[in-house]
PDB file of N, CA and C in Angstrom:
ATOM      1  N   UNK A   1       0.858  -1.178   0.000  1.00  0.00           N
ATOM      2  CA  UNK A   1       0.000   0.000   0.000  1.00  0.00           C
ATOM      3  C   UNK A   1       0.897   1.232   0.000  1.00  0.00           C
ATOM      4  N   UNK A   2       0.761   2.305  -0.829  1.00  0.00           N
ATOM      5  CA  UNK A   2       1.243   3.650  -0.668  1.00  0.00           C
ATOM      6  C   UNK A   2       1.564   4.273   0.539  1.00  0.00           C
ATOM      7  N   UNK A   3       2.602   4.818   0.803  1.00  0.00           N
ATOM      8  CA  UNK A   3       2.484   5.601   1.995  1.00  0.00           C
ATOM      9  C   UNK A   3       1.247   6.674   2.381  1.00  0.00           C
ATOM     10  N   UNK A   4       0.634   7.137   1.687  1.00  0.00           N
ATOM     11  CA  UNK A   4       0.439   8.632   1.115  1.00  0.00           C
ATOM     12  C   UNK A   4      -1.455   7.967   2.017  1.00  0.00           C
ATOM     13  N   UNK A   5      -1.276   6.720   2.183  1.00  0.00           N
ATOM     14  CA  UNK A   5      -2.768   6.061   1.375  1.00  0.00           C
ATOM     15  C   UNK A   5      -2.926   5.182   3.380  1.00  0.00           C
ATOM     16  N   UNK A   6      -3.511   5.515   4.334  1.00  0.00           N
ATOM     17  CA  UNK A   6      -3.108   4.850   5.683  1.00  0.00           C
ATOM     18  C   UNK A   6      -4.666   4.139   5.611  1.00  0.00           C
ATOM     19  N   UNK A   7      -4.516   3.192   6.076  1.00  0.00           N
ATOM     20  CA  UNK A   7      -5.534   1.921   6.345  1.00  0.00           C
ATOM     21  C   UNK A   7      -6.820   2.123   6.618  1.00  0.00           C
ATOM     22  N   UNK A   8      -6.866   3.008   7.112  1.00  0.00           N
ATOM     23  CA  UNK A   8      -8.305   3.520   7.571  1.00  0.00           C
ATOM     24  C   UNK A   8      -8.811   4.612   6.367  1.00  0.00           C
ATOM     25  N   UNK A   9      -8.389   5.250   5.652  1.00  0.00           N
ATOM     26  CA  UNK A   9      -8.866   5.318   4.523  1.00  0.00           C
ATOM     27  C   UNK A   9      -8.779   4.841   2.997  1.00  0.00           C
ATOM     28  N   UNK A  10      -8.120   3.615   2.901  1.00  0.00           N
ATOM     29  CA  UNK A  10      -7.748   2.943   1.890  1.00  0.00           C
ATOM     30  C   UNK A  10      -9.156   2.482   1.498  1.00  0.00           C
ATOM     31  N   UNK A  11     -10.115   2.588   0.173  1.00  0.00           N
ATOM     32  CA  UNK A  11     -11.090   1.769  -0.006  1.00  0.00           C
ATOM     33  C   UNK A  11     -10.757   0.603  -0.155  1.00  0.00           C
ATOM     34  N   UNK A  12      -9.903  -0.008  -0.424  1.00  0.00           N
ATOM     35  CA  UNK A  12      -9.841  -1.462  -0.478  1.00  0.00           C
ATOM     36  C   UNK A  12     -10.335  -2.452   1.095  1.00  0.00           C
ATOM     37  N   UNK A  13      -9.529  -1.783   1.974  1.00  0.00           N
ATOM     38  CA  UNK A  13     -10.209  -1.886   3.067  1.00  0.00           C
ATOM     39  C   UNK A  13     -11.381  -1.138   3.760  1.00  0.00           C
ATOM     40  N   UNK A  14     -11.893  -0.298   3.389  1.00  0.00           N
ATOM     41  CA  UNK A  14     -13.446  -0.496   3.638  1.00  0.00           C
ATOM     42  C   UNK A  14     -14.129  -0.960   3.010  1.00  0.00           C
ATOM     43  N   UNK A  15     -13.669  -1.318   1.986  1.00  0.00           N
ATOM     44  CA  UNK A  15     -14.810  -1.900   0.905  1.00  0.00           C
ATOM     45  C   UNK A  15     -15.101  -3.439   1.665  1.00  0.00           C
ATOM     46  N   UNK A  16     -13.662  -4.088   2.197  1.00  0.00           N
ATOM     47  CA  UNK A  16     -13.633  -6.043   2.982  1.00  0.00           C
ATOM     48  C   UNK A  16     -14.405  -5.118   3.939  1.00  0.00           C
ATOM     49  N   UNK A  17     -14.213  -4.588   4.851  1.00  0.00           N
ATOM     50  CA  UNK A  17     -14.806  -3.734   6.379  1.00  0.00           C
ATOM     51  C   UNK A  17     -16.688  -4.290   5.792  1.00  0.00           C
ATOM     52  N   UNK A  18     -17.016  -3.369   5.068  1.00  0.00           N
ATOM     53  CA  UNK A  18     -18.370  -3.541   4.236  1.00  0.00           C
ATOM     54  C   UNK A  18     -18.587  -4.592   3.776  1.00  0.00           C
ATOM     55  N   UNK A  19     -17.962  -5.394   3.089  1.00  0.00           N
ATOM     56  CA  UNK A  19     -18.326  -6.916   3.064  1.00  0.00           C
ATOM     57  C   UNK A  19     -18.826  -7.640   3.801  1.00  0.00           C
ATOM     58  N   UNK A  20     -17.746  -8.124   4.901  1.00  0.00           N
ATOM     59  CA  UNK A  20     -17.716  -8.796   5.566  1.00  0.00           C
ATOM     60  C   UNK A  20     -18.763  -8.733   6.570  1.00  0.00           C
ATOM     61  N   UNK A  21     -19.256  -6.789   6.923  1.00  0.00           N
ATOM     62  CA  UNK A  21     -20.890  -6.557   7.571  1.00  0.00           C
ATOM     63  C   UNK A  21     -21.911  -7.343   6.827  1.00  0.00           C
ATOM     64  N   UNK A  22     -22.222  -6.933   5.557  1.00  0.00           N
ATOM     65  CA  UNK A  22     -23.426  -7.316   4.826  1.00  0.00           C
ATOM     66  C   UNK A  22     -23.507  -8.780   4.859  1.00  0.00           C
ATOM     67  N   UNK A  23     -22.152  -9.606   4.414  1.00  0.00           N
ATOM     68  CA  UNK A  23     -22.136 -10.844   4.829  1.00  0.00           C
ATOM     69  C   UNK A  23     -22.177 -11.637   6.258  1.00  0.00           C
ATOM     70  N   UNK A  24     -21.967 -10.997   7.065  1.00  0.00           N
ATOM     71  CA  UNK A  24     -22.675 -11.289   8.655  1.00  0.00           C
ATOM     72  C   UNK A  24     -23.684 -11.023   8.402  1.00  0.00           C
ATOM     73  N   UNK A  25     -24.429  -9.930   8.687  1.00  0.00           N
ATOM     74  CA  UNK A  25     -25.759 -10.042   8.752  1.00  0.00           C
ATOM     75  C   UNK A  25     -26.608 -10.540   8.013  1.00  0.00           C
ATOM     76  N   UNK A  26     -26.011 -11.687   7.001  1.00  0.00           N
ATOM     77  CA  UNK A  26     -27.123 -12.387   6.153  1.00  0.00           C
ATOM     78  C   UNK A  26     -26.763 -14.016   7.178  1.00  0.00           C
ATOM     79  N   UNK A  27     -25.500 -14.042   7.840  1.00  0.00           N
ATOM     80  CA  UNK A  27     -25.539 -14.924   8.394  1.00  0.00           C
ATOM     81  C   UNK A  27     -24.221 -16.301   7.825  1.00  0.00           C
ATOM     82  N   UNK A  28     -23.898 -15.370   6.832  1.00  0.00           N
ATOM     83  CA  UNK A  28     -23.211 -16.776   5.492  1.00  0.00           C
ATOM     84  C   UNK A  28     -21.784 -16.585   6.047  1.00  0.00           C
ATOM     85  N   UNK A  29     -20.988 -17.668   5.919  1.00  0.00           N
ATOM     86  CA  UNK A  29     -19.565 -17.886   5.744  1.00  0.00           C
ATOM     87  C   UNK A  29     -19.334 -17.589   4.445  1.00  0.00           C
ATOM     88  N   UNK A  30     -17.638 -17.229   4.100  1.00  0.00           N
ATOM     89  CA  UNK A  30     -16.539 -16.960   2.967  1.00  0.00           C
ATOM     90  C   UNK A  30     -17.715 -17.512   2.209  1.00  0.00           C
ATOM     91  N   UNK A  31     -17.359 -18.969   2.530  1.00  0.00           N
ATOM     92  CA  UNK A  31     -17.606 -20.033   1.714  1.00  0.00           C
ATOM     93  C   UNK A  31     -18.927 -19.924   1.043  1.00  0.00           C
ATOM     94  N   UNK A  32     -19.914 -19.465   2.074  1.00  0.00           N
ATOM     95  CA  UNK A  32     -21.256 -19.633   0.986  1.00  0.00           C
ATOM     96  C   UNK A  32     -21.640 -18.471   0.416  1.00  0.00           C
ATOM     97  N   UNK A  33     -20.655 -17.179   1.087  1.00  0.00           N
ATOM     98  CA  UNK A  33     -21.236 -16.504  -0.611  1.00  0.00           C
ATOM     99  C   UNK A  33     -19.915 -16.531  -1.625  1.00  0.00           C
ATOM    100  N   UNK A  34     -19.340 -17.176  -1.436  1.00  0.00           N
ATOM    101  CA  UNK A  34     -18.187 -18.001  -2.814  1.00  0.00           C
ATOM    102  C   UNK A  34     -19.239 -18.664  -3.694  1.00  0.00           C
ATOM    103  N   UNK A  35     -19.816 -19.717  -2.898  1.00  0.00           N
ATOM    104  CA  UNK A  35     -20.768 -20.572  -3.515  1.00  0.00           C
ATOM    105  C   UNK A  35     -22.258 -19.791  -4.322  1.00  0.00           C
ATOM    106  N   UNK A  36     -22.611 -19.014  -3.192  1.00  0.00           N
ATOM    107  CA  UNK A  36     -24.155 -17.775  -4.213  1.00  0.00           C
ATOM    108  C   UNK A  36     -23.364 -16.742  -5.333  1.00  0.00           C
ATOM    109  N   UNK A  37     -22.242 -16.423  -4.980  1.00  0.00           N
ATOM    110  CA  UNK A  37     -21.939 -15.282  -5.910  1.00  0.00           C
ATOM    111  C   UNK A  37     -20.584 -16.079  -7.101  1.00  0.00           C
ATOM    112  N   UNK A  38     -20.406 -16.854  -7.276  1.00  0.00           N
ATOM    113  CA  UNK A  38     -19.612 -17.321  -8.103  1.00  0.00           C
ATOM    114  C   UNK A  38     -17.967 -16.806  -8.128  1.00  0.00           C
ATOM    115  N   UNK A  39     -17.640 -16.403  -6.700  1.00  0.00           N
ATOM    116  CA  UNK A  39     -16.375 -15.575  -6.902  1.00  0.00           C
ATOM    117  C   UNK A  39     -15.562 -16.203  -5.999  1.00  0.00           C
ATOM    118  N   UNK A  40     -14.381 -16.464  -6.387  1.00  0.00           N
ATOM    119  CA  UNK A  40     -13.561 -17.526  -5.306  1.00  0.00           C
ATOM    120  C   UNK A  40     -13.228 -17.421  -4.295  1.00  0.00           C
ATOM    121  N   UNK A  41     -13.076 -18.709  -2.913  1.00  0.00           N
ATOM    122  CA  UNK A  41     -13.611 -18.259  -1.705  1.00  0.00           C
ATOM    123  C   UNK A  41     -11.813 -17.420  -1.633  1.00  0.00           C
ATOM    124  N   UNK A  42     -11.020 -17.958  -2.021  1.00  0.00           N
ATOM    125  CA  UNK A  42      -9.530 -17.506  -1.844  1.00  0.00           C
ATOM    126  C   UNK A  42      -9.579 -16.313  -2.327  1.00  0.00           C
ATOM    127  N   UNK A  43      -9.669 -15.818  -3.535  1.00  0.00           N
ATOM    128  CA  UNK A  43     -10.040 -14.575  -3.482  1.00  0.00           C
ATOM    129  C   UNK A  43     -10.933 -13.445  -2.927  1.00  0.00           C
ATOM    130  N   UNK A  44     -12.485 -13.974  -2.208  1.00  0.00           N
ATOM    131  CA  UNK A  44     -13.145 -13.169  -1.213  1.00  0.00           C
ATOM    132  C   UNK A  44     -12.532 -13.063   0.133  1.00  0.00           C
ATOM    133  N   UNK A  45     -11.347 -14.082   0.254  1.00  0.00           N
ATOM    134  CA  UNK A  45     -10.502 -13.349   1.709  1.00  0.00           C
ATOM    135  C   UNK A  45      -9.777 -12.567   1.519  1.00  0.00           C
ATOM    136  N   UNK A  46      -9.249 -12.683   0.445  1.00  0.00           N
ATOM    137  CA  UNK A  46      -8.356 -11.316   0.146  1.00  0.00           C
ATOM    138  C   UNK A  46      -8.964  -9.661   0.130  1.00  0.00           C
ATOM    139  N   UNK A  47     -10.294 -10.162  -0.826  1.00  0.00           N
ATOM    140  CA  UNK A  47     -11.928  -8.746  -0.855  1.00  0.00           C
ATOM    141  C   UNK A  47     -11.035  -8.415   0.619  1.00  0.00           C
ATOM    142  N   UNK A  48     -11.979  -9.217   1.264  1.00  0.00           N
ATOM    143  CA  UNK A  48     -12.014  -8.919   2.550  1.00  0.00           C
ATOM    144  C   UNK A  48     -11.119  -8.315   3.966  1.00  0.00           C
ATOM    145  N   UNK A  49      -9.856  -8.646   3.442  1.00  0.00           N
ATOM    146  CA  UNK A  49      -8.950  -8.238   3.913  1.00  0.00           C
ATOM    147  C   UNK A  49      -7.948  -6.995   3.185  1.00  0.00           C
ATOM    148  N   UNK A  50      -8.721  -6.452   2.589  1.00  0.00           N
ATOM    149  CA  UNK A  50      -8.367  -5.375   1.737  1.00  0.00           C
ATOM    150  C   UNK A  50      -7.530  -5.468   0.667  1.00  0.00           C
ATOM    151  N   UNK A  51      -6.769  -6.769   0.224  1.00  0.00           N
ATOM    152  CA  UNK A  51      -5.570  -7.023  -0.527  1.00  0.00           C
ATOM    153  C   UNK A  51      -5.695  -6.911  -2.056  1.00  0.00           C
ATOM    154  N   UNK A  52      -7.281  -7.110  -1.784  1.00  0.00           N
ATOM    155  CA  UNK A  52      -7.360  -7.376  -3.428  1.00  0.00           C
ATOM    156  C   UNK A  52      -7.829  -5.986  -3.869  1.00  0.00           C
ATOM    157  N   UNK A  53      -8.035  -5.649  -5.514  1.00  0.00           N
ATOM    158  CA  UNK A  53      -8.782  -3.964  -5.577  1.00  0.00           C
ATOM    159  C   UNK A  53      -9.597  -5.001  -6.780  1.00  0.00           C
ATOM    160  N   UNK A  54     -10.982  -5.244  -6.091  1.00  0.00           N
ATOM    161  CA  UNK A  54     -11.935  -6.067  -6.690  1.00  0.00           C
ATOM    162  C   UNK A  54     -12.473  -5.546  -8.065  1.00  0.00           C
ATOM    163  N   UNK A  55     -12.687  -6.522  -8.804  1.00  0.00           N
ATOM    164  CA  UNK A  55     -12.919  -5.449  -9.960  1.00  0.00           C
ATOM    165  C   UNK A  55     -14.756  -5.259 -10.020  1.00  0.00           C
ATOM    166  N   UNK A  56     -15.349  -4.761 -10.851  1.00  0.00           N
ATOM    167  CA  UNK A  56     -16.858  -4.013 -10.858  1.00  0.00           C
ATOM    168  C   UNK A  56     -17.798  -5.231 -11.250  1.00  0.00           C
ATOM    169  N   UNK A  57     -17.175  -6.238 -11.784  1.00  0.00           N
ATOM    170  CA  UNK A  57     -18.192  -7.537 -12.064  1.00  0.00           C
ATOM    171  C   UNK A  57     -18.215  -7.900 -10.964  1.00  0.00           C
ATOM    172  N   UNK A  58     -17.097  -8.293 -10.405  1.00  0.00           N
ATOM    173  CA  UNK A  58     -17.010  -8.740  -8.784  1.00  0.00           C
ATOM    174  C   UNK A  58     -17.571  -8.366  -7.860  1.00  0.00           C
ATOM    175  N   UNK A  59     -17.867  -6.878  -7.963  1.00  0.00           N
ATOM    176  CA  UNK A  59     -18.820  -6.070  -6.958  1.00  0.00           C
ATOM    177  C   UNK A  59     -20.107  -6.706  -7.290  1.00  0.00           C
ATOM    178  N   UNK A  60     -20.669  -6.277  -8.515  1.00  0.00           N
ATOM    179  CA  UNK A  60     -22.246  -6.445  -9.060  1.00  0.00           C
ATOM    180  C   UNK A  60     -22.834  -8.604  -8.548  1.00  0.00           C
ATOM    181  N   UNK A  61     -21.366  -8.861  -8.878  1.00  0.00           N
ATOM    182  CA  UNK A  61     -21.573 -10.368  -8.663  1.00  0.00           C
ATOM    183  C   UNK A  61     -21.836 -10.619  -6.812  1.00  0.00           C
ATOM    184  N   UNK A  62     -21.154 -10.005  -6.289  1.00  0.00           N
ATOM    185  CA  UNK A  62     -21.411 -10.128  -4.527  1.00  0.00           C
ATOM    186  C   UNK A  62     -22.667  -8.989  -4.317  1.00  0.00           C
ATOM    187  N   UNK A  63     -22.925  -8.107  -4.612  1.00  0.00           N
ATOM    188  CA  UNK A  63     -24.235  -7.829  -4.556  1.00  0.00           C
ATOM    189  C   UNK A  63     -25.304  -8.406  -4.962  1.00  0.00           C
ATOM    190  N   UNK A  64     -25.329  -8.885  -5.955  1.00  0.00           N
ATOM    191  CA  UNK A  64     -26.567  -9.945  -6.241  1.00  0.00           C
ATOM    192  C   UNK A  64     -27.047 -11.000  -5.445  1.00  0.00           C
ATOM    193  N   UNK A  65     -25.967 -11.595  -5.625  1.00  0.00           N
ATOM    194  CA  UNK A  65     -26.063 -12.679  -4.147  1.00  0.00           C
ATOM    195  C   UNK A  65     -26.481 -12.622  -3.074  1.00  0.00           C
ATOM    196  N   UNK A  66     -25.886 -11.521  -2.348  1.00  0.00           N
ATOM    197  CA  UNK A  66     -26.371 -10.387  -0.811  1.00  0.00           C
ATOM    198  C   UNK A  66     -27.693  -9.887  -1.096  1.00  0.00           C
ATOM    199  N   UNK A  67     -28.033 -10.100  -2.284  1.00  0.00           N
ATOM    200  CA  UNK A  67     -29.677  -9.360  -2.647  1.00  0.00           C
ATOM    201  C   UNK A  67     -29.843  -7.902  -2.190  1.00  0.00           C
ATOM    202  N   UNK A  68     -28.825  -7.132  -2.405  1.00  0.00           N
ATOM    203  CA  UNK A  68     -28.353  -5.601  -2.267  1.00  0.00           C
ATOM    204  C   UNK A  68     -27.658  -4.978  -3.885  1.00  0.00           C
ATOM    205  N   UNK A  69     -27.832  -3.608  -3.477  1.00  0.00           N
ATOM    206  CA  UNK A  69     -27.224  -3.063  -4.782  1.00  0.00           C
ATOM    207  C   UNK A  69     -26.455  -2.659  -4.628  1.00  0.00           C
ATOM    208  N   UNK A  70     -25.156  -2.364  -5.759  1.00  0.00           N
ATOM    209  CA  UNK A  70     -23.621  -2.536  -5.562  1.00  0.00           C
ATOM    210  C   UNK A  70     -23.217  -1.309  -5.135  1.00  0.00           C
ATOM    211  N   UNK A  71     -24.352  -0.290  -4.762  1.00  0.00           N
ATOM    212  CA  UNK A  71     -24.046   1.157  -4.202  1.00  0.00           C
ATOM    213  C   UNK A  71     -24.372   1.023  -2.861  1.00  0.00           C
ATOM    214  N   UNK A  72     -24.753  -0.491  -2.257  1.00  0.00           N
ATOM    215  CA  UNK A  72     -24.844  -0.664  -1.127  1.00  0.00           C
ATOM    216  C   UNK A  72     -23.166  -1.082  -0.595  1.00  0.00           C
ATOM    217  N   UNK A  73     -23.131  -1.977  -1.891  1.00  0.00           N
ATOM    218  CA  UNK A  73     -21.300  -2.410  -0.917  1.00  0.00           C
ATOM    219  C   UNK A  73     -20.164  -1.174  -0.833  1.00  0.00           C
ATOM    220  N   UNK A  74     -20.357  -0.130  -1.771  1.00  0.00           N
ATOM    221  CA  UNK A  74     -19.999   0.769  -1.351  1.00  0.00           C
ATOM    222  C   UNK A  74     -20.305   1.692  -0.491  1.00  0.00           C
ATOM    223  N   UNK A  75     -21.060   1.827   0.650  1.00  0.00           N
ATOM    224  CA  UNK A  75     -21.466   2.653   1.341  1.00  0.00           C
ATOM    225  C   UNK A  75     -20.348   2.636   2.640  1.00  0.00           C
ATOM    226  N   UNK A  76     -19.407   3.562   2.378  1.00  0.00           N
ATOM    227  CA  UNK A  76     -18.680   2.937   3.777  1.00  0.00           C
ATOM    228  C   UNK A  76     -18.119   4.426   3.720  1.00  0.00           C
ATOM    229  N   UNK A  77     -17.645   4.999   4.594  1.00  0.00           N
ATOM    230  CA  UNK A  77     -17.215   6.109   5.324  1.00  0.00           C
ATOM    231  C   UNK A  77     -15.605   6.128   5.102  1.00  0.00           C
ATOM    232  N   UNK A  78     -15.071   6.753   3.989  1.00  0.00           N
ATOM    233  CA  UNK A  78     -13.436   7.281   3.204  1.00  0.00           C
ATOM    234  C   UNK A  78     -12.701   8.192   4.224  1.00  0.00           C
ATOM    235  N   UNK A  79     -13.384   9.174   5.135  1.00  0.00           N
ATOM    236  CA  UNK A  79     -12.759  10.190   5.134  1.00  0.00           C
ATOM    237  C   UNK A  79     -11.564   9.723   6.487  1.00  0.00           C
TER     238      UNK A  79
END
């Protein structure tokens, strides 16, 4: 990660931060929305742990699944 760029406002990590909520509160493990959203569970730990910079199918694909819209997985607080 950039210097310039500190953890608490990196979207990559709020975007896993936001994941990983919406996916609790539906109740599901990695694994089963790997399995509803077609996106690999090895790669949704990474989502999740900020490592990856997910691309926009990937978003639309974990929103569908979550039965939310992909301006929901972005709703997370940058500043």
């Amino acid at each position: 990660m950039p210097d310039h760029v500190s953890s608490t406002s990196d979207p990559r990590i709020l975007f896993g931060e936001r994941l990983i909520q919406l996916r609790k509160l539906r109740g599901w493990s990695q694994e089963r929305l790997s399995l509803e959203s077609g996106v690999a569970r090895s790669y949704l730990g990474g989502v999740e742990r900020g490592q990856r910079n997910i691309a926009l199918l990937n978003i639309c694909r974990l929103a569908e699944a979550l039965s939310v819209s992909p301006e929901e997985l972005l709703r997370f607080d940058a500043s």
